[in-house]
N, C-alpha and C. Protein backbone atom coordinates (compact mmCIF):
# COMPACT_ATOMS: atom_id res chain seq x y z
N UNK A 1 -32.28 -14.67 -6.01
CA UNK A 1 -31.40 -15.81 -5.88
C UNK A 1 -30.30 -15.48 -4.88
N UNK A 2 -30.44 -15.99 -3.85
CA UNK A 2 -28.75 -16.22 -2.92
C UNK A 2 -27.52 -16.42 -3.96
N UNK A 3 -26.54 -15.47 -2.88
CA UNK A 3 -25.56 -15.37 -3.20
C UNK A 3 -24.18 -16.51 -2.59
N UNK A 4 -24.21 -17.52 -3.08
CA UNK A 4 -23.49 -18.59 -2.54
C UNK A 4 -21.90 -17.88 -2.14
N UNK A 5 -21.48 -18.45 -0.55
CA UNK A 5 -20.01 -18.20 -0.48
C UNK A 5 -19.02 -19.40 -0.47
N UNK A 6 -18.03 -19.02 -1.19
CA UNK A 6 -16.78 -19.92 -1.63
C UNK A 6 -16.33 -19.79 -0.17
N UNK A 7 -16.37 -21.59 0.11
CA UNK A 7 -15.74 -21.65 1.45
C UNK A 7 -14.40 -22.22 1.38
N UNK A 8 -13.33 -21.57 1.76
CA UNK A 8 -12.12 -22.37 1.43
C UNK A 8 -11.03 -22.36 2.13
N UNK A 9 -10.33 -22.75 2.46
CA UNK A 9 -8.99 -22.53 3.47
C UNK A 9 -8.39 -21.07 3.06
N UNK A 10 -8.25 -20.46 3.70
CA UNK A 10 -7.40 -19.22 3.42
C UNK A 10 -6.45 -18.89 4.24
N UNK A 11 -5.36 -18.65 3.58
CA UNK A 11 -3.75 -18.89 4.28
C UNK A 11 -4.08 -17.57 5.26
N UNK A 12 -3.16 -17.11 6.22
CA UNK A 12 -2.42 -16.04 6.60
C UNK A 12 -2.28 -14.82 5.81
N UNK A 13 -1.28 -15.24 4.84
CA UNK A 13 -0.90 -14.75 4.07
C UNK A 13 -2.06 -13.83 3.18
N UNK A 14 -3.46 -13.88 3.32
CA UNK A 14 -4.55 -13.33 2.20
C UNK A 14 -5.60 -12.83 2.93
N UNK A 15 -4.93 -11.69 3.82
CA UNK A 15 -5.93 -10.86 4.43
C UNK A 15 -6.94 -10.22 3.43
N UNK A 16 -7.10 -9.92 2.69
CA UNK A 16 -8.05 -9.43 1.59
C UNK A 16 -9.17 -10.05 1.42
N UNK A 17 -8.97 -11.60 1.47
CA UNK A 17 -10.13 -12.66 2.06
C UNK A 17 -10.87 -12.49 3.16
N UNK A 18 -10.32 -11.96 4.74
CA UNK A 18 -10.95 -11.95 5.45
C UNK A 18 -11.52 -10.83 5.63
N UNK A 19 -10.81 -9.38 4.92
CA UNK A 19 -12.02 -8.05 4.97
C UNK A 19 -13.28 -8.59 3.87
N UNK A 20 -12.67 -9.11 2.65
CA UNK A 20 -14.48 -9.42 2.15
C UNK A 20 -15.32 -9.49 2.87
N UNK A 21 -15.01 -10.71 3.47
CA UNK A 21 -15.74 -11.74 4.03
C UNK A 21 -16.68 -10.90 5.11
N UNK A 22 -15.65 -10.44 5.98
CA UNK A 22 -16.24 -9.37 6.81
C UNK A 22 -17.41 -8.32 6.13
N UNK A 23 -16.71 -7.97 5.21
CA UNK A 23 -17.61 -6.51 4.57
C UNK A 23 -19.03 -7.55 4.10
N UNK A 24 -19.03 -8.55 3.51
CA UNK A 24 -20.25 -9.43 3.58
C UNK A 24 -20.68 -9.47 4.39
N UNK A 25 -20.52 -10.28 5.69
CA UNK A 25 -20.76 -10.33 6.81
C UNK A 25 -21.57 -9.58 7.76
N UNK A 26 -21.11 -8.31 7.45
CA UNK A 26 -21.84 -7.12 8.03
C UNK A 26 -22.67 -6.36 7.17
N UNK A 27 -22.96 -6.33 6.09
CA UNK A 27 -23.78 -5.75 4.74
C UNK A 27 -24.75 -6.73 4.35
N UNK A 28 -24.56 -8.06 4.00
CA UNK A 28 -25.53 -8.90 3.21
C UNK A 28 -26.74 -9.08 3.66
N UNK A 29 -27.55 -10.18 3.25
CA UNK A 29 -28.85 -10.44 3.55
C UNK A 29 -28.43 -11.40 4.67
N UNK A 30 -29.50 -11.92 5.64
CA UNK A 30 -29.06 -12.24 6.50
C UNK A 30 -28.49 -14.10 6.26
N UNK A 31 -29.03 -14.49 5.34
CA UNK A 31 -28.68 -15.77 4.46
C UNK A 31 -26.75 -15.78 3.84
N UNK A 32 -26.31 -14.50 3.33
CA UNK A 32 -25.24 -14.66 2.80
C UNK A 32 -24.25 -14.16 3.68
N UNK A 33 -25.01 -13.73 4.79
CA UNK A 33 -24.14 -13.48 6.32
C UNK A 33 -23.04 -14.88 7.20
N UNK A 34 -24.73 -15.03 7.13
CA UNK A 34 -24.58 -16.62 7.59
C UNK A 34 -23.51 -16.90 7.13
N UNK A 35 -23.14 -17.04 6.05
CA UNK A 35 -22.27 -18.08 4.97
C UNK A 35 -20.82 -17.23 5.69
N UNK A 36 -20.71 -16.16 5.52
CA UNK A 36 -19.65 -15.43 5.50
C UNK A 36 -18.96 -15.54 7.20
N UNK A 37 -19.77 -15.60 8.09
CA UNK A 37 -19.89 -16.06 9.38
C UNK A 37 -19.11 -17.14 9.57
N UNK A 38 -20.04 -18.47 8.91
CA UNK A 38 -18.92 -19.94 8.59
C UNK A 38 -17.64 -19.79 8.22
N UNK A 39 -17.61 -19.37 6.77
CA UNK A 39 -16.18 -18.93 6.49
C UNK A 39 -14.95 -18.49 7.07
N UNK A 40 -15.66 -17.20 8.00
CA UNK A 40 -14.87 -16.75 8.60
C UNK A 40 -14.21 -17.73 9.83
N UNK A 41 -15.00 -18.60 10.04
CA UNK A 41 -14.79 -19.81 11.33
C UNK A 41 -13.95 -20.17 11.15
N UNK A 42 -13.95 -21.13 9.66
CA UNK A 42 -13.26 -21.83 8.69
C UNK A 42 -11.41 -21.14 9.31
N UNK A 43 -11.91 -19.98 8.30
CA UNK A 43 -10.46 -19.23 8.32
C UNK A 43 -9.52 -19.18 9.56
N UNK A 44 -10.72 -19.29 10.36
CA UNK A 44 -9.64 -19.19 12.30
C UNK A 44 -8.72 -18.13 12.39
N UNK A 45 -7.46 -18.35 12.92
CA UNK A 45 -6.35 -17.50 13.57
C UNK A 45 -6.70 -16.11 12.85
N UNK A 46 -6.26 -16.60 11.31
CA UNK A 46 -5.94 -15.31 10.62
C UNK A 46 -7.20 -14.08 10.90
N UNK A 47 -8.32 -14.71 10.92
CA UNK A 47 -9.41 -13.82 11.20
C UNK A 47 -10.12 -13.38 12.53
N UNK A 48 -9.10 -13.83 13.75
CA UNK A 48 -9.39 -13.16 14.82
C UNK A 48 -9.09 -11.63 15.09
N UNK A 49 -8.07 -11.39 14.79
CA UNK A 49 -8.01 -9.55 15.28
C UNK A 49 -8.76 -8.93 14.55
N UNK A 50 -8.92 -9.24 12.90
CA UNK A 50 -9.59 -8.15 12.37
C UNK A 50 -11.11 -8.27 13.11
N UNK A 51 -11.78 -9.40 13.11
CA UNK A 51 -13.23 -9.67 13.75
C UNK A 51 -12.92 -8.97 15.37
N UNK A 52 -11.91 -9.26 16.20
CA UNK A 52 -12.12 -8.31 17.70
C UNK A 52 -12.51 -6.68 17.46
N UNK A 53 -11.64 -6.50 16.62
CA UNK A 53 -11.41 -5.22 16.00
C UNK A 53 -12.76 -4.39 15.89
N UNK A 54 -13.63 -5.40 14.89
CA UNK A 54 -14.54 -5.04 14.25
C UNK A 54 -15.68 -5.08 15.66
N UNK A 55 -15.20 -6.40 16.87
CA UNK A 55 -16.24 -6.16 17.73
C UNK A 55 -16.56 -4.71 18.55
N UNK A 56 -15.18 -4.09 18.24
CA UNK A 56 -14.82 -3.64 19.40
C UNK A 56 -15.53 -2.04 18.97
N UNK A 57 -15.56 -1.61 17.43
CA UNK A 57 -15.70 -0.56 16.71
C UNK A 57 -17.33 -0.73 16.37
N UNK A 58 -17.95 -1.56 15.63
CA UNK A 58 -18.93 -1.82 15.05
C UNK A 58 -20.36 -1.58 15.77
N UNK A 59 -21.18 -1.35 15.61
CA UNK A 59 -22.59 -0.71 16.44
C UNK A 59 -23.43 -2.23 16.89
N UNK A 60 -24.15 -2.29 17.98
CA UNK A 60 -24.68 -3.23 18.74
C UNK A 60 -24.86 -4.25 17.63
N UNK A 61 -25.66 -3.57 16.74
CA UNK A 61 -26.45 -4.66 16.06
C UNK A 61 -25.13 -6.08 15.38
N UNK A 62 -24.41 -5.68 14.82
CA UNK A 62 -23.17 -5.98 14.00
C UNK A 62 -22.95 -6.54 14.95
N UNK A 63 -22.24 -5.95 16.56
CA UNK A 63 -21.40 -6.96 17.63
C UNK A 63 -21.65 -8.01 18.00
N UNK A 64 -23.32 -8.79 17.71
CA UNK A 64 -23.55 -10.04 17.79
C UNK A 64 -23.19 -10.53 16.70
N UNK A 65 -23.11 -10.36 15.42
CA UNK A 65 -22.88 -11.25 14.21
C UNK A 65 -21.11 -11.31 14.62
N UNK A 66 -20.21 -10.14 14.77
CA UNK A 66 -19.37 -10.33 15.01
C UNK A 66 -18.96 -11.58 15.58
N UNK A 67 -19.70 -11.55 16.80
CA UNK A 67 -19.76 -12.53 17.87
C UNK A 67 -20.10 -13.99 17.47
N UNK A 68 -20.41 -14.22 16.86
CA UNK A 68 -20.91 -15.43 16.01
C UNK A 68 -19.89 -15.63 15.46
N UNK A 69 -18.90 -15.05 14.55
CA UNK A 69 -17.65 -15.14 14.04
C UNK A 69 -16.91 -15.71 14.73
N UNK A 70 -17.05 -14.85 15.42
CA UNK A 70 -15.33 -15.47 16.38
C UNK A 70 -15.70 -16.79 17.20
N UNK A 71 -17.15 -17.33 17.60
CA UNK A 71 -17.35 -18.17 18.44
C UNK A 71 -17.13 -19.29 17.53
N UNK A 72 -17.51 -19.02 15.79
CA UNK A 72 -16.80 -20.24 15.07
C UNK A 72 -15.17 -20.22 15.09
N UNK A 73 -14.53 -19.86 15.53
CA UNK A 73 -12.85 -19.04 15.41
C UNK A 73 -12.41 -20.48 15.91
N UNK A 74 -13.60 -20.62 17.54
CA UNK A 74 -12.96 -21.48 18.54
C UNK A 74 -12.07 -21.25 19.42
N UNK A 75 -11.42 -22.24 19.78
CA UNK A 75 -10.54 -21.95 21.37
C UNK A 75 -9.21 -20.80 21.25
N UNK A 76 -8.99 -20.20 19.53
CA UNK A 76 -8.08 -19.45 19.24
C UNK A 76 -8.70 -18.01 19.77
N UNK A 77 -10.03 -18.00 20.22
CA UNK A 77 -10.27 -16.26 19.93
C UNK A 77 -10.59 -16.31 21.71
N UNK A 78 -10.26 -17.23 22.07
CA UNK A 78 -10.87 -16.72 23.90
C UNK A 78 -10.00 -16.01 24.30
N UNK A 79 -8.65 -16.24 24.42
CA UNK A 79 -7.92 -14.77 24.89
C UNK A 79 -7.66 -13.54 24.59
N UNK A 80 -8.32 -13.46 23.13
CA UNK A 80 -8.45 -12.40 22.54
C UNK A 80 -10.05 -11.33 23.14
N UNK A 81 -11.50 -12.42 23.39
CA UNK A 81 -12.20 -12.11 23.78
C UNK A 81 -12.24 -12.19 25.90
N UNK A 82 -10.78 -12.71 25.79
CA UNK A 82 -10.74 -12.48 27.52
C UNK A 82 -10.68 -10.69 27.31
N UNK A 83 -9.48 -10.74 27.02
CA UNK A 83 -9.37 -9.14 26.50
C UNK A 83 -10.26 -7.84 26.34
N UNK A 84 -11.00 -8.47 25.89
CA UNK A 84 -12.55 -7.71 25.53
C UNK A 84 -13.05 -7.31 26.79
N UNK A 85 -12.90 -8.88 27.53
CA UNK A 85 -13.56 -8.33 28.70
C UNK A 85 -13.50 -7.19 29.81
N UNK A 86 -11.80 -7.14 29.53
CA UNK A 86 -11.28 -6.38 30.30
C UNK A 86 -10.95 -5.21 30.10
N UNK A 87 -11.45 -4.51 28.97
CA UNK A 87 -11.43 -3.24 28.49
C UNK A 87 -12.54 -2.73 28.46
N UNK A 88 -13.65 -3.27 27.72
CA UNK A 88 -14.78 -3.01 27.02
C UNK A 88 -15.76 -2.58 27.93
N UNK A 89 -16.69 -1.71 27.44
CA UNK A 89 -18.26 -1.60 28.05
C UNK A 89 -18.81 -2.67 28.23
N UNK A 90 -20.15 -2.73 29.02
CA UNK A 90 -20.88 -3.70 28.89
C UNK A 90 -21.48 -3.87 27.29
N UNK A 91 -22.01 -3.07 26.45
CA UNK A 91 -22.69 -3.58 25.56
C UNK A 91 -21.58 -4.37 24.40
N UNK A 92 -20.55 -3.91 24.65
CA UNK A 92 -19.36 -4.57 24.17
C UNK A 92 -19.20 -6.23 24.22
N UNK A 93 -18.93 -6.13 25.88
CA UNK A 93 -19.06 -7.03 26.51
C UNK A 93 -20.52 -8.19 26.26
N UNK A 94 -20.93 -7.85 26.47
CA UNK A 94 -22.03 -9.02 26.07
C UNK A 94 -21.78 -10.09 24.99
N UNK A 95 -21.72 -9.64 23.82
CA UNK A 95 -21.69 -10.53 22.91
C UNK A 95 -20.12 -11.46 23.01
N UNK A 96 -19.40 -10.60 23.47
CA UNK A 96 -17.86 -11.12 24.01
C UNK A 96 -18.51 -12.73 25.18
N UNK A 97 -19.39 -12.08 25.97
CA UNK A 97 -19.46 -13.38 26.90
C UNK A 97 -20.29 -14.36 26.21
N UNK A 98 -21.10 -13.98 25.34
CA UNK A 98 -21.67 -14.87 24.71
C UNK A 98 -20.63 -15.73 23.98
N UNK A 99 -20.17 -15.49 23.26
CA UNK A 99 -19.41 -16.33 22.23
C UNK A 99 -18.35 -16.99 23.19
N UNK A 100 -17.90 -16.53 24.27
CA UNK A 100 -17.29 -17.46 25.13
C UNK A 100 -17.86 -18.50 25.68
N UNK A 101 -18.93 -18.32 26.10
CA UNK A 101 -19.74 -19.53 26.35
C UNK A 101 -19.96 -20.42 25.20
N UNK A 102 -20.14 -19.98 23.87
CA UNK A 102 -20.02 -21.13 22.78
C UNK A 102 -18.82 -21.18 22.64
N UNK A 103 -18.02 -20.93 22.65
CA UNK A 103 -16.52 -21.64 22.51
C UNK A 103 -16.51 -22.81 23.95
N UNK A 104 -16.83 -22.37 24.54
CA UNK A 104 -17.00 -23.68 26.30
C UNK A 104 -15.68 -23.59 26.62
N UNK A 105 -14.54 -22.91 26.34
CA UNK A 105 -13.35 -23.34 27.16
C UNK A 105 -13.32 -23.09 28.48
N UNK A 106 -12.54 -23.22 29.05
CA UNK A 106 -12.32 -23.47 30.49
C UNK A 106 -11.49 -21.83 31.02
N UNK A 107 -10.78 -21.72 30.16
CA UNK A 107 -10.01 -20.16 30.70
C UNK A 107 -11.12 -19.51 30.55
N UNK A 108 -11.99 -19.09 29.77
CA UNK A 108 -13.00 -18.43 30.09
C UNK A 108 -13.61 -17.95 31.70
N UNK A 109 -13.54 -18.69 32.21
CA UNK A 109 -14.42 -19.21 33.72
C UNK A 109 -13.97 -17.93 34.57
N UNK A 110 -12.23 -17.77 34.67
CA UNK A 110 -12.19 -16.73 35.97
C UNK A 110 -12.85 -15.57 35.12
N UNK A 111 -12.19 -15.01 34.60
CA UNK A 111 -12.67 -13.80 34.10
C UNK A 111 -14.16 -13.42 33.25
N UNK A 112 -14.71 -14.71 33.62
CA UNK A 112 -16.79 -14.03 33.88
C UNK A 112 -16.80 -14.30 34.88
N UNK A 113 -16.31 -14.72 36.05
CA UNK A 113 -16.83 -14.71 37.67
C UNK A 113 -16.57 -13.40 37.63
N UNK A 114 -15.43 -12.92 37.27
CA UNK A 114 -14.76 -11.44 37.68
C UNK A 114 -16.04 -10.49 37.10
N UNK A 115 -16.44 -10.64 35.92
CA UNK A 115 -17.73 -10.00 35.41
C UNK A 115 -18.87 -10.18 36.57
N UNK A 116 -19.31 -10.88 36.41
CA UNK A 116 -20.54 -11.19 37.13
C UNK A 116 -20.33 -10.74 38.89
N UNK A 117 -19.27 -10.17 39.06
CA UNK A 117 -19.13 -9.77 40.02
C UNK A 117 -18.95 -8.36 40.35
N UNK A 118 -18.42 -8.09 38.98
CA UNK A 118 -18.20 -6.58 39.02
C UNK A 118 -19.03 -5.75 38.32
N UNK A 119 -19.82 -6.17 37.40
CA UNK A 119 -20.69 -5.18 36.26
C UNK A 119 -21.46 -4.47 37.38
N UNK A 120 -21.72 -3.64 36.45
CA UNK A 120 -22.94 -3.10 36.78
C UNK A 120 -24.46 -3.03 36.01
N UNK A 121 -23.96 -3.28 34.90
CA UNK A 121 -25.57 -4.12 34.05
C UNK A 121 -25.63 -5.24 34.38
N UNK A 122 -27.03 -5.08 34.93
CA UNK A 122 -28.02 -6.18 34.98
C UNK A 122 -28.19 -7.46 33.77
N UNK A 123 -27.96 -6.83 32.94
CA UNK A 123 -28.22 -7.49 31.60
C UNK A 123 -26.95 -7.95 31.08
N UNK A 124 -25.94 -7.20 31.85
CA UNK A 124 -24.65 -8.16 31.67
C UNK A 124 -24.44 -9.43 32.68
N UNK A 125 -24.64 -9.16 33.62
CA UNK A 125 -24.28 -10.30 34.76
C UNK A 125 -25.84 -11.33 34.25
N UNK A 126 -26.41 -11.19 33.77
CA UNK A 126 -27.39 -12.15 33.80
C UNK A 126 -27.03 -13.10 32.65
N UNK A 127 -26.30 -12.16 31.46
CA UNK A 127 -25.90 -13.40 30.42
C UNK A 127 -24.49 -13.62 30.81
N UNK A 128 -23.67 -13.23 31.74
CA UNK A 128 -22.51 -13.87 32.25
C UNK A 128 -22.64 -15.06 33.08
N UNK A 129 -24.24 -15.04 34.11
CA UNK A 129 -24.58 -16.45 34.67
C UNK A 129 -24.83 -17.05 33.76
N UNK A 130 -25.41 -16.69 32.17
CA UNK A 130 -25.99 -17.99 31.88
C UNK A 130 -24.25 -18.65 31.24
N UNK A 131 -23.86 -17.55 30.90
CA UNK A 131 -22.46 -18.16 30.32
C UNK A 131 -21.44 -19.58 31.18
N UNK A 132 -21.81 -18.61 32.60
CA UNK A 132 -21.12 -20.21 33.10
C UNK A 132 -21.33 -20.73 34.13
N UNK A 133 -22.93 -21.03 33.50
CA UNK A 133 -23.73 -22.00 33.91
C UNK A 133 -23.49 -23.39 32.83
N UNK A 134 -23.53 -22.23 31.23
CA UNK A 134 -23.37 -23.04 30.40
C UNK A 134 -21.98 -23.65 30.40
N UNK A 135 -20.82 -23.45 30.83
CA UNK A 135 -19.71 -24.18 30.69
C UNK A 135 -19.81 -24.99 31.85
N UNK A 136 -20.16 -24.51 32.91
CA UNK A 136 -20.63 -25.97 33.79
C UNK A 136 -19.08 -26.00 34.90
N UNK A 137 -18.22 -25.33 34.90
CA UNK A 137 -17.18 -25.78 35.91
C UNK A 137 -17.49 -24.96 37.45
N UNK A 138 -17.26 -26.32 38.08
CA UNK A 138 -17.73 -26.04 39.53
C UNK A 138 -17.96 -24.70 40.17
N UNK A 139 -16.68 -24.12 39.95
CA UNK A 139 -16.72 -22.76 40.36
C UNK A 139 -16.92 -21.79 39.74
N UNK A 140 -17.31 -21.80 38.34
CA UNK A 140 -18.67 -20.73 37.67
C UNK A 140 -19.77 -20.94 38.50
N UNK A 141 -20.32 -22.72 38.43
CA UNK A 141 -21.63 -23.03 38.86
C UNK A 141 -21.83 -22.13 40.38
N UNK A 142 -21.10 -22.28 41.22
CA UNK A 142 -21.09 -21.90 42.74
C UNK A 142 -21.01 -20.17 43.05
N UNK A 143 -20.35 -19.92 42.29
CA UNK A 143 -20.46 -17.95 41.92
C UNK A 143 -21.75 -17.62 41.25
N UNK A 144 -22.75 -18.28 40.89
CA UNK A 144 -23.93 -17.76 39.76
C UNK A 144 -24.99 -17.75 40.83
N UNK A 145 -24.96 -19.73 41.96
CA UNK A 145 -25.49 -19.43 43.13
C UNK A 145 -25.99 -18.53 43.90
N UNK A 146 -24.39 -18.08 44.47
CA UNK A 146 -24.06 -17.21 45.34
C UNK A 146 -24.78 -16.28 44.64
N UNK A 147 -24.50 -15.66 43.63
CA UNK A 147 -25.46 -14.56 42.83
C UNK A 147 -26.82 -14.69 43.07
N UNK A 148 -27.32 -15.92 43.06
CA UNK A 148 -28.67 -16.11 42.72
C UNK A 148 -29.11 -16.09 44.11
N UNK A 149 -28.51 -16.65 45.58
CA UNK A 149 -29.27 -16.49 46.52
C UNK A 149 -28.89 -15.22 47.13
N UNK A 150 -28.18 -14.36 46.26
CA UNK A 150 -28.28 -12.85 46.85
C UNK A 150 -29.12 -11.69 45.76
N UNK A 151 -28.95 -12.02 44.91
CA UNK A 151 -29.99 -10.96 43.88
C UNK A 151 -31.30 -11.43 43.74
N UNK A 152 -31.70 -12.79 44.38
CA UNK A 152 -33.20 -13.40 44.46
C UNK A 152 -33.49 -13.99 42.97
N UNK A 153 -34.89 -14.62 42.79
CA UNK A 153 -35.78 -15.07 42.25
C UNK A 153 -35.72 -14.39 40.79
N UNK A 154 -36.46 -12.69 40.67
CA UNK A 154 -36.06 -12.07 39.65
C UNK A 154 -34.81 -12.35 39.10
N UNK A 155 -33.62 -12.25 39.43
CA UNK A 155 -32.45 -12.34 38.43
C UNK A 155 -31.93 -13.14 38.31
N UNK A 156 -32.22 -14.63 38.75
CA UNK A 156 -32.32 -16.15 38.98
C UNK A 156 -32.90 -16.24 37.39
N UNK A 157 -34.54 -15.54 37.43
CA UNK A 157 -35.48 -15.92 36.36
C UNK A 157 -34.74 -15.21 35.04
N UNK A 158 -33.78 -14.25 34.84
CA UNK A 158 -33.49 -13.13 34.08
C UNK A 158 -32.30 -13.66 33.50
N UNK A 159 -31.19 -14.84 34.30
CA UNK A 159 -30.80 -15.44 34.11
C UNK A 159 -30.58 -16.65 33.07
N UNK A 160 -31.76 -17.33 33.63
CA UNK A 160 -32.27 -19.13 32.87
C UNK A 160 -33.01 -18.64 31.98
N UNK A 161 -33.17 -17.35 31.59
CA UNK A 161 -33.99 -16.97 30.25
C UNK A 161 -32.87 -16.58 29.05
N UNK A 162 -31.64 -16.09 30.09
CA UNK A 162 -30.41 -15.84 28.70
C UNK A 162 -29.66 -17.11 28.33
N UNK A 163 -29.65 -17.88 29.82
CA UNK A 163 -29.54 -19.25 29.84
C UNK A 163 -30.24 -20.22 28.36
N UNK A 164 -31.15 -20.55 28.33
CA UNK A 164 -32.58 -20.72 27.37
C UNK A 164 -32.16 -20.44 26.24
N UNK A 165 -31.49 -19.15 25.71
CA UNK A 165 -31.67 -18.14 24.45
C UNK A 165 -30.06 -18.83 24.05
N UNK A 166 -29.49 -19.40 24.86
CA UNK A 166 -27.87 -19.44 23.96
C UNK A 166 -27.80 -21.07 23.85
């Protein structure tokens, strides 16, 4: 039997709520994850640093669920995950650009051109095009181009496949 999670407003004030939630989050089945994931959305502000935190420490597998967290957070966790960008490894980084692209804000935009310009994984700049391709503002769209009619066909295709997947 699933383990149902109590979804509920949780103040500021009741950080103890958001390590559960977390320690669920990252332990459960992948059903009571889920839940704990929402929740954590729910919760917003209060549960952005500890979730960066956790992106920033936690092993690959975890940094996407992380990432899922914070992309329910919303437009509160993009400068926190601008941040990310600008410290972090690529494998770090990834799930950071992902969840920026589901958040869709607009500050997002310079700082994945700046990625996609500077990485050096392949596998980062390819889900940084799809990232803002997916937000769609002119001058993501025109930097992914430029990418695409200089890295060719292959990383065009390597692209619209991470593109596809988010």
């Amino acid at each position: 039997m699933q383990k149902t999670i109590e979804r509920r407003e949780v103040k500021a004030g009741e950080p103890g709520q958001v390590r559960e939630l977390m320690h669920v989050m990252l332990n459960a089945d992948t059903y009571t994850s889920l839940q704990a994931v929402g929740s954590l959305g729910t919760i917003g502000a209060p549960a952005i640093g500890p979730l960066v935190q956790a992106l920033l420490a936690t092993d690959s597998d975890a940094r996407w669920t992380v990432a899922m967290a914070l992309a329910r957070t919303g437009a509160e966790a993009v400068e926190p995950l601008i941040g990310v960008l600008l410290v972090a490894d690529d494998d770090i980084k990834n799930p950071a650009v992902w969840a920026l692209a589901e958040i869709g804000d607009p500050r997002a935009v310079d700082p994945l051109i700046g990625i996609l310009r500077t990485s050096r994984s392949e596998c980062c700049r390819a889900l940084t095009a799809a990232a803002l391709l997916k937000l769609g503002d002119p001058a993501g769209v025109a930097e992914v181009e430029r990418t695409f009619a200089q890295l060719g066909h292959e990383f065009e295709g390597l692209a619209m496949e991470a593109l596809e997947g988010t």
